[in-house]
Protein backbone atom coordinates (compact mmCIF):
# COMPACT_ATOMS: atom_id res chain seq x y z
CA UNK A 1 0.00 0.00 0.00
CA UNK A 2 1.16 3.15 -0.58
CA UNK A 3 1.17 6.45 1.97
CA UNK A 4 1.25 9.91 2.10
CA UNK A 5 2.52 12.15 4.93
CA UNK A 6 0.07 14.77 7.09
CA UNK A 7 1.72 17.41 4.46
CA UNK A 8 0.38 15.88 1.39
CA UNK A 9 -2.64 15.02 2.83
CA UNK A 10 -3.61 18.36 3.98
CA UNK A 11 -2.78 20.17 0.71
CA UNK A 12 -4.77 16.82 -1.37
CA UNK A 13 -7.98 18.08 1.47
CA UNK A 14 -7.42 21.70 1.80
CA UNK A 15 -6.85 21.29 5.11
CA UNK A 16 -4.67 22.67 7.94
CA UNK A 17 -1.43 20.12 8.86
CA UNK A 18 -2.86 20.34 12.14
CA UNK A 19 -6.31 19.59 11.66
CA UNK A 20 -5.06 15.99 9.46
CA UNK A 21 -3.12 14.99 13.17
CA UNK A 22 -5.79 15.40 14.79
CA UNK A 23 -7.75 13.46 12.60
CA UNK A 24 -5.24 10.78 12.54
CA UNK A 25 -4.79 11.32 16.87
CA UNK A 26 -8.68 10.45 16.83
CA UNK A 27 -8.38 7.05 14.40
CA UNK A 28 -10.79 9.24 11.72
CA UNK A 29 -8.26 8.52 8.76
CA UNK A 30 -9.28 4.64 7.68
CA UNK A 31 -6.06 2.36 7.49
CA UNK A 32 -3.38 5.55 9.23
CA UNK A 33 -0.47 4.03 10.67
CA UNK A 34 2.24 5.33 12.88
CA UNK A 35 5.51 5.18 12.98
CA UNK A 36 7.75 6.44 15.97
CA UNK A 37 6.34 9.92 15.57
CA UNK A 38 5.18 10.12 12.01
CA UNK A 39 1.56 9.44 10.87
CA UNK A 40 1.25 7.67 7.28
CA UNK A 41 -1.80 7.65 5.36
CA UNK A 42 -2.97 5.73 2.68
CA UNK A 43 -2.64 7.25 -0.48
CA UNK A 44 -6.23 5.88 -1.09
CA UNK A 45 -7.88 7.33 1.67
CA UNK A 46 -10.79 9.81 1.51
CA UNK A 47 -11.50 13.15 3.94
CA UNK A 48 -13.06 11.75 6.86
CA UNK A 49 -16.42 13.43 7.24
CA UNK A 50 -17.70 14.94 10.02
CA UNK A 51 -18.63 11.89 12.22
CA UNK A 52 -15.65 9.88 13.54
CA UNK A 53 -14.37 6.79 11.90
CA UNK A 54 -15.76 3.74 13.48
CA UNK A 55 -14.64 0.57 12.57
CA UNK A 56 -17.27 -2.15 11.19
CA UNK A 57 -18.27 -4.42 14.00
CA UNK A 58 -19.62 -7.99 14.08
CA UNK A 59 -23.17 -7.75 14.26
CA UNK A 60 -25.39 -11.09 15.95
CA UNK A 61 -28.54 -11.56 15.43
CA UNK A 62 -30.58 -11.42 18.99
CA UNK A 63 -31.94 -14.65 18.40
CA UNK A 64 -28.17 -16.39 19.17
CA UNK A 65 -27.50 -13.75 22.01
CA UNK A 66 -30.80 -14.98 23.48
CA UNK A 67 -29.64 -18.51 22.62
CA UNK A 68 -26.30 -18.23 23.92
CA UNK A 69 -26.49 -16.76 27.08
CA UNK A 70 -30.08 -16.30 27.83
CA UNK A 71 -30.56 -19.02 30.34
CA UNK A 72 -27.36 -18.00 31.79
CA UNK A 73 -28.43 -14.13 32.45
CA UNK A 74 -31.77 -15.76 33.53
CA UNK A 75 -30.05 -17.61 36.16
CA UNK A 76 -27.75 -14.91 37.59
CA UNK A 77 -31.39 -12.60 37.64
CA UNK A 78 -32.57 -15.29 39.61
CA UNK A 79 -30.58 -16.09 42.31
CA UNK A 80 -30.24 -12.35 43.21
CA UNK A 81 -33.53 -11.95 43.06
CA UNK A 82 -35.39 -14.99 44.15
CA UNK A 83 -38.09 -14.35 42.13
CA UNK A 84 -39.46 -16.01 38.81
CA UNK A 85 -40.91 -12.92 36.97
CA UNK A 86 -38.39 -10.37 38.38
CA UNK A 87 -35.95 -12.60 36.95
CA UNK A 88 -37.38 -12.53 33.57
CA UNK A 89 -38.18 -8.85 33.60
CA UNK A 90 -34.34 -8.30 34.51
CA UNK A 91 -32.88 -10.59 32.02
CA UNK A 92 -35.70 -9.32 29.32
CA UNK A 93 -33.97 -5.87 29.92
CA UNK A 94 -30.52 -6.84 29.87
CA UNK A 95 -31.18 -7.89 26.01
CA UNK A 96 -32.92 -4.74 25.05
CA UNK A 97 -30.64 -2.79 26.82
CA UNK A 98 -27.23 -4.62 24.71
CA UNK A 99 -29.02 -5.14 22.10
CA UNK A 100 -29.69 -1.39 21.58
CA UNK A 101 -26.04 -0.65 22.43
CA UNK A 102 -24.05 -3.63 20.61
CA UNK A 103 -22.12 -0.92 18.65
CA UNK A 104 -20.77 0.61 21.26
CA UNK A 105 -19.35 -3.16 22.31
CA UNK A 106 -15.39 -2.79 21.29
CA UNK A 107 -14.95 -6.35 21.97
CA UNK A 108 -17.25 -8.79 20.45
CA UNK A 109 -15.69 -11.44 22.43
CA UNK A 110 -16.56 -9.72 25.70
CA UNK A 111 -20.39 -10.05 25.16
CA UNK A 112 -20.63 -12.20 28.53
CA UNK A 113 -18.82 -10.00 30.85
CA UNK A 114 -20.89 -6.90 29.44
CA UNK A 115 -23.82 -8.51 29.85
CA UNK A 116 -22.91 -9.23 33.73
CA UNK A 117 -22.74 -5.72 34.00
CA UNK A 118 -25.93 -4.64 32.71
CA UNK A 119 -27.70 -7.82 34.63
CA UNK A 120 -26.17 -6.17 38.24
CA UNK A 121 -27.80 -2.70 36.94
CA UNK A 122 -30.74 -3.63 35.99
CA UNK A 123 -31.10 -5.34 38.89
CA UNK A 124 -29.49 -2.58 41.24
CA UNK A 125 -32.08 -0.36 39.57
CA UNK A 126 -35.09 -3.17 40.12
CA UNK A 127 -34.20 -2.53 44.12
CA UNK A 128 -34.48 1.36 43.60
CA UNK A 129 -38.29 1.22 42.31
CA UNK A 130 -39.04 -1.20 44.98
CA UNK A 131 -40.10 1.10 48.08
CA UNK A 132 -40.01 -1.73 50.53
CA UNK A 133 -36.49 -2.57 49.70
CA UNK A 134 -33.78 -0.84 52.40
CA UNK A 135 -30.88 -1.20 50.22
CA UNK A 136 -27.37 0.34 50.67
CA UNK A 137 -25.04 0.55 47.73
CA UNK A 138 -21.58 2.62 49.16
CA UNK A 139 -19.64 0.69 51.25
CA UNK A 140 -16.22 2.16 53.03
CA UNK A 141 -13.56 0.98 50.81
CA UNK A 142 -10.56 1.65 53.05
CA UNK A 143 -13.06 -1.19 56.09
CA UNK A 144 -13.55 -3.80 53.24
CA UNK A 145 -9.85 -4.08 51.54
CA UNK A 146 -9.03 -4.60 55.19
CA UNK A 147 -11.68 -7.18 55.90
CA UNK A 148 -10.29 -8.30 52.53
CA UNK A 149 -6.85 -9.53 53.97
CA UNK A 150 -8.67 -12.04 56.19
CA UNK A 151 -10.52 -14.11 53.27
CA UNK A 152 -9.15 -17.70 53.18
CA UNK A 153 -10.20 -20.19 50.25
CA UNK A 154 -10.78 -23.59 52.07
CA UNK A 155 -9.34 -26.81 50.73
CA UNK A 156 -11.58 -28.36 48.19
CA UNK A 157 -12.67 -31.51 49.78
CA UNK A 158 -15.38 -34.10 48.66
CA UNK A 159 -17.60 -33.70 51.78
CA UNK A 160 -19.80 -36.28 52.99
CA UNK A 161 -23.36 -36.10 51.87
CA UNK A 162 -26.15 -36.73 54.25
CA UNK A 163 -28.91 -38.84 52.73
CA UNK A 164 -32.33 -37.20 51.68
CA UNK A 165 -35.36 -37.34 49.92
CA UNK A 166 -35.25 -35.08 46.56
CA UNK A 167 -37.83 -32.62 48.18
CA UNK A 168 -35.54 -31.88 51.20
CA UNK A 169 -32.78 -31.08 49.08
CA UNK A 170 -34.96 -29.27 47.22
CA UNK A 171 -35.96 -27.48 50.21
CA UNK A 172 -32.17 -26.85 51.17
CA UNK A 173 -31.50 -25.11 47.88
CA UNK A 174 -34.15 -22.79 48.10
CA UNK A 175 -32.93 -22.54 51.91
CA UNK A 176 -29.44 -21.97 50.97
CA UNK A 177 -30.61 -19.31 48.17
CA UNK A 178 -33.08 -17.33 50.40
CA UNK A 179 -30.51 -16.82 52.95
CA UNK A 180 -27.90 -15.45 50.36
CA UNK A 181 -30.43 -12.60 49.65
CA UNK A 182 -30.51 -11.62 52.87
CA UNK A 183 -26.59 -10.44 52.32
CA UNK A 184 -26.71 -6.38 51.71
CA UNK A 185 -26.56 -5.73 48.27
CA UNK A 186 -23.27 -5.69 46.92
CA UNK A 187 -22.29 -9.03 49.65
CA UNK A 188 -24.86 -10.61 47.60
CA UNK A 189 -23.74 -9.59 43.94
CA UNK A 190 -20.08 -10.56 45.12
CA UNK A 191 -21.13 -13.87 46.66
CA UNK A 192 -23.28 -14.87 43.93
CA UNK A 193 -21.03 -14.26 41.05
CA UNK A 194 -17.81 -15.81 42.37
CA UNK A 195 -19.15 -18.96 44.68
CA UNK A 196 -22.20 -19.74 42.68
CA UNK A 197 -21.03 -18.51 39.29
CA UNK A 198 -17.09 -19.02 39.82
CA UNK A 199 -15.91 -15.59 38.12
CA UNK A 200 -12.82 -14.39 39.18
CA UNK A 201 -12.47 -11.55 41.30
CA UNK A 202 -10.85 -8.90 39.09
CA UNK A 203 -13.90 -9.19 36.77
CA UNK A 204 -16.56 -8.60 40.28
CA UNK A 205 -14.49 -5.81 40.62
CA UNK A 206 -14.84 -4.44 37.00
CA UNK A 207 -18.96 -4.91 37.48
CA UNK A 208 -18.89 -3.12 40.86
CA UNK A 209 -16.22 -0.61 39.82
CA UNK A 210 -14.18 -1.37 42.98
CA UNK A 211 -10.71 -2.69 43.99
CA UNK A 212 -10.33 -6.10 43.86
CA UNK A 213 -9.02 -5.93 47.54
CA UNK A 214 -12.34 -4.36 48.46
CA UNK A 215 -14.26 -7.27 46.75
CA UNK A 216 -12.26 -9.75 49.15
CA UNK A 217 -13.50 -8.18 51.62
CA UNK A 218 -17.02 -7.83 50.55
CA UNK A 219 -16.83 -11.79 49.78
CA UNK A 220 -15.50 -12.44 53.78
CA UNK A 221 -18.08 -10.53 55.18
CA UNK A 222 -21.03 -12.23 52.43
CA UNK A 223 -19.17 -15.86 53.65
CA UNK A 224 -18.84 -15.07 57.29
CA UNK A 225 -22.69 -14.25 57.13
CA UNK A 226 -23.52 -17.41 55.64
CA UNK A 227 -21.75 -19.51 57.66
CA UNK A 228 -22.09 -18.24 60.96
CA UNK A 229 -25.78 -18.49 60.49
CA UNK A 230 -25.92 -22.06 58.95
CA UNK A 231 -23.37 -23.46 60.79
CA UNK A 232 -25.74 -23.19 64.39
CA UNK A 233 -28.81 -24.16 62.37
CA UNK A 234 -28.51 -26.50 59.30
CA UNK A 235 -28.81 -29.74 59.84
CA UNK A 236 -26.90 -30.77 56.59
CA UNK A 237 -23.89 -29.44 58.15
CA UNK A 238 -24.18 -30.79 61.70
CA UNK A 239 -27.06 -33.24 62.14
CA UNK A 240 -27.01 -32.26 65.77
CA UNK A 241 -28.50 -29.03 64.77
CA UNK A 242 -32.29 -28.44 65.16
CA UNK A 243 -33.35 -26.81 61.77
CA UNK A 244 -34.74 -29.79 59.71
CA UNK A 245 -35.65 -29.41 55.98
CA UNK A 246 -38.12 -31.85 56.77
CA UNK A 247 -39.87 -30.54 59.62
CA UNK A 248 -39.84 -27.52 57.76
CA UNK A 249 -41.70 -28.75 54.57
CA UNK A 250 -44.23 -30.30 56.90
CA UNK A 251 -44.81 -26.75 58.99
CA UNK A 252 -46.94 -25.22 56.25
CA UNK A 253 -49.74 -23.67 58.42
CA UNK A 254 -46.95 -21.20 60.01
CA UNK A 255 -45.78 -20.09 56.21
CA UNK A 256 -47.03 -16.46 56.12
CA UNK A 257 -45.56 -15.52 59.19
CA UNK A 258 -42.54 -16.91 58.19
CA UNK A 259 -42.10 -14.87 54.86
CA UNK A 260 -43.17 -11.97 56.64
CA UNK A 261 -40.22 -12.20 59.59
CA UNK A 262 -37.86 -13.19 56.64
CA UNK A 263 -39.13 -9.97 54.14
CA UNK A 264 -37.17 -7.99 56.30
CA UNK A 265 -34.17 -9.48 57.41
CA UNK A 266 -30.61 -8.97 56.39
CA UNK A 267 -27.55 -10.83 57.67
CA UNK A 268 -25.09 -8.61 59.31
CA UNK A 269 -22.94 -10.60 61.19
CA UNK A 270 -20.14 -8.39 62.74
CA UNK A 271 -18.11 -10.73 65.20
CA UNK A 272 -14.37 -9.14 65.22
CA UNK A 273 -12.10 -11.44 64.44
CA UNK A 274 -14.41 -14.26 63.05
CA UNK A 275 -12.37 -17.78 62.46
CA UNK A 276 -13.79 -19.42 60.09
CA UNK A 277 -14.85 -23.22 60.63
CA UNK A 278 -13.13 -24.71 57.10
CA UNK A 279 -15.00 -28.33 57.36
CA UNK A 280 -18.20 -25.93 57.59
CA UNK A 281 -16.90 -23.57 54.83
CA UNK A 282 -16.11 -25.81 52.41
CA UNK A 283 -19.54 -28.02 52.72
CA UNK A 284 -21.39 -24.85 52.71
CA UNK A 285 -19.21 -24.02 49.05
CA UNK A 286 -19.86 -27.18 47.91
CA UNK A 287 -23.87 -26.55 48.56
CA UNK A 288 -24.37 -23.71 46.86
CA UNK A 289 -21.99 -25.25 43.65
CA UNK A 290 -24.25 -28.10 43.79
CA UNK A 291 -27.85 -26.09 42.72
CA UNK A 292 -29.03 -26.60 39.97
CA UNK A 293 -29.48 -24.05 37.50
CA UNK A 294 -32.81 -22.50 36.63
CA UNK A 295 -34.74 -22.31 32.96
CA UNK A 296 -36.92 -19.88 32.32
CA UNK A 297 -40.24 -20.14 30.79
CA UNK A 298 -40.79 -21.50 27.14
CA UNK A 299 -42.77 -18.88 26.28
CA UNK A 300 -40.17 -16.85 27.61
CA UNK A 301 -37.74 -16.57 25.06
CA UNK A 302 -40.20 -16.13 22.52
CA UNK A 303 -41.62 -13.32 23.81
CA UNK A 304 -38.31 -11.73 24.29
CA UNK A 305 -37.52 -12.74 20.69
CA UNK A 306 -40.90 -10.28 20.03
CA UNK A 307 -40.22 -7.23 22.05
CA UNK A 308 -36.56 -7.20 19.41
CA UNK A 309 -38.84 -6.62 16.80
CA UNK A 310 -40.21 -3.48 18.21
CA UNK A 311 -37.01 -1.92 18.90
């Protein structure tokens, strides 16, 4: 290919020296390489117009988004939310909102981690309509990179599983998940994505726009909630303890008072200097790993295929 310098291209425009550097500074000139200090453009290229340059980007069609990584989104919706059709209202806008925006995506390959994003704030912004929702979003980033020194990954160990019926451990799962939405907020964003999701810190930290030290500590706190509460009550992780998924499933006729003490709860477990119980840790880990992922409704997809078509 052959190349011009910013001299020849200005006088081939009618244009200032200056103004062709900055169009080259702002990637307007299609094809303009640089060398050391020196900008060369190809003899072949036309005067930008007036809108910047963008490069042609890989356009999807929705339906293999949807396809892709719809029951996916669904899922992380889900467990944040606990609910069915808040969870399909959340993922439902997570697709508008990339779809409308996919051009503004730099990396095509990064379609799952910007989706993450757009799940946590759509569903940061779900909590903010809800009036009965006490939710607190700025945490002190100097307390939680310190908390954030104490986290310690347990051992992975194959733990031994206590027999039950498929209805108790049904009734465990939906156990173990309601309790994890009783973390504050971001505790539960962090806790979901990285021990029921497995994504690495650095990328929580990206979605939160925190340190990565400060998500360690928001993880401790999230796991030191957990545990401290389960480990005095489930009976999966000491059968010595008196909370019984069993006894529970049979104790319908107290069920509204139940949801109505739990509506408002939030683990805050503050013990200084909390030691974590590893054998406990790790069974607890291994309990949340072990639930089974969610699909949303048939009809589902379909109508989120629909609501494209009006965009």
């Amino acid at each position: 290919m052959d190349y011009i310098s910013v001299s020849e291209a200005a006088k081939k425009w009618g244009i200032s020296e200056r103004r062709v550097q900055k169009l080259c500074e702002e990637n307007r000139i299609l094809g303009v390489e640089r060398i050391s200090r020196i900008w060369l453009i190809p003899k072949s290229a036309k005067k930008p117009t007036d809108k910047r340059y963008k490069a042609p980007v890989l356009r999807v069609s929705i339906d293999e988004i949807v396809k892709e990584y719809g029951t996916y989104i669904y899922n992380i919706a889900y467990k944040l939310t606990g609910k069915t059709e808040q969870a399909e209202d959340i993922t439902q806008e997570t697709f508008i909102k990339a779809w409308k925006h996919l051009d503004e995506l730099k990396d095509q390959t990064a379609v799952k981690q910007w989706l993450h994003t757009i799940c946590v704030n759509e569903f940061k912004m779900s909590l903010r309509k809800d009036s009965r929702q006490k939710t607190t979003y700025v945490d002190n980033i100097e307390e939680l990179e310190k908390d954030g020194e104490l986290l310690v990954n347990p051992p992975e160990n194959v733990i031994e599983e206590v027999q039950a019926s498929e209805d108790v451990i049904s009734m465990r799962n939906g156990c173990f998940l309601a309790m994890s939405r009783k973390l504050s907020v971001n505790q539960r964003i962090t806790f979901s994505f990285i021990d029921m999701f497995g994504l690495p810190i650095q990328e929580v930290a990206d979605i939160l726009g925190i340190t990565p030290k400060a998500v360690k500590g928001l993880l401790y706190r999230a796991r030191m909630n957990i545990d401290s509460f389960f480990q005095s009550h489930c009976y999966f992780l000491n059968t010595e303890n008196p909370c019984r998924c069993r006894a529970w499933a049979e104790f319908f006729q107290t069920r509204n008072e139940l949801q109505a003490f739990m509506q408002d709860k939030i683990l805050d477990y503050t013990e200084k200097g909390y030691e974590f119980d590893l054998e406990i840790r790790g069974k607890i880990a291994s309990y949340y790993h072990q639930i089974p992922a969610q699909m949303p409704r048939k009809e589902w997809y379909q109508m989120v295929i629909s609501q494209f078509k009006k965009v």
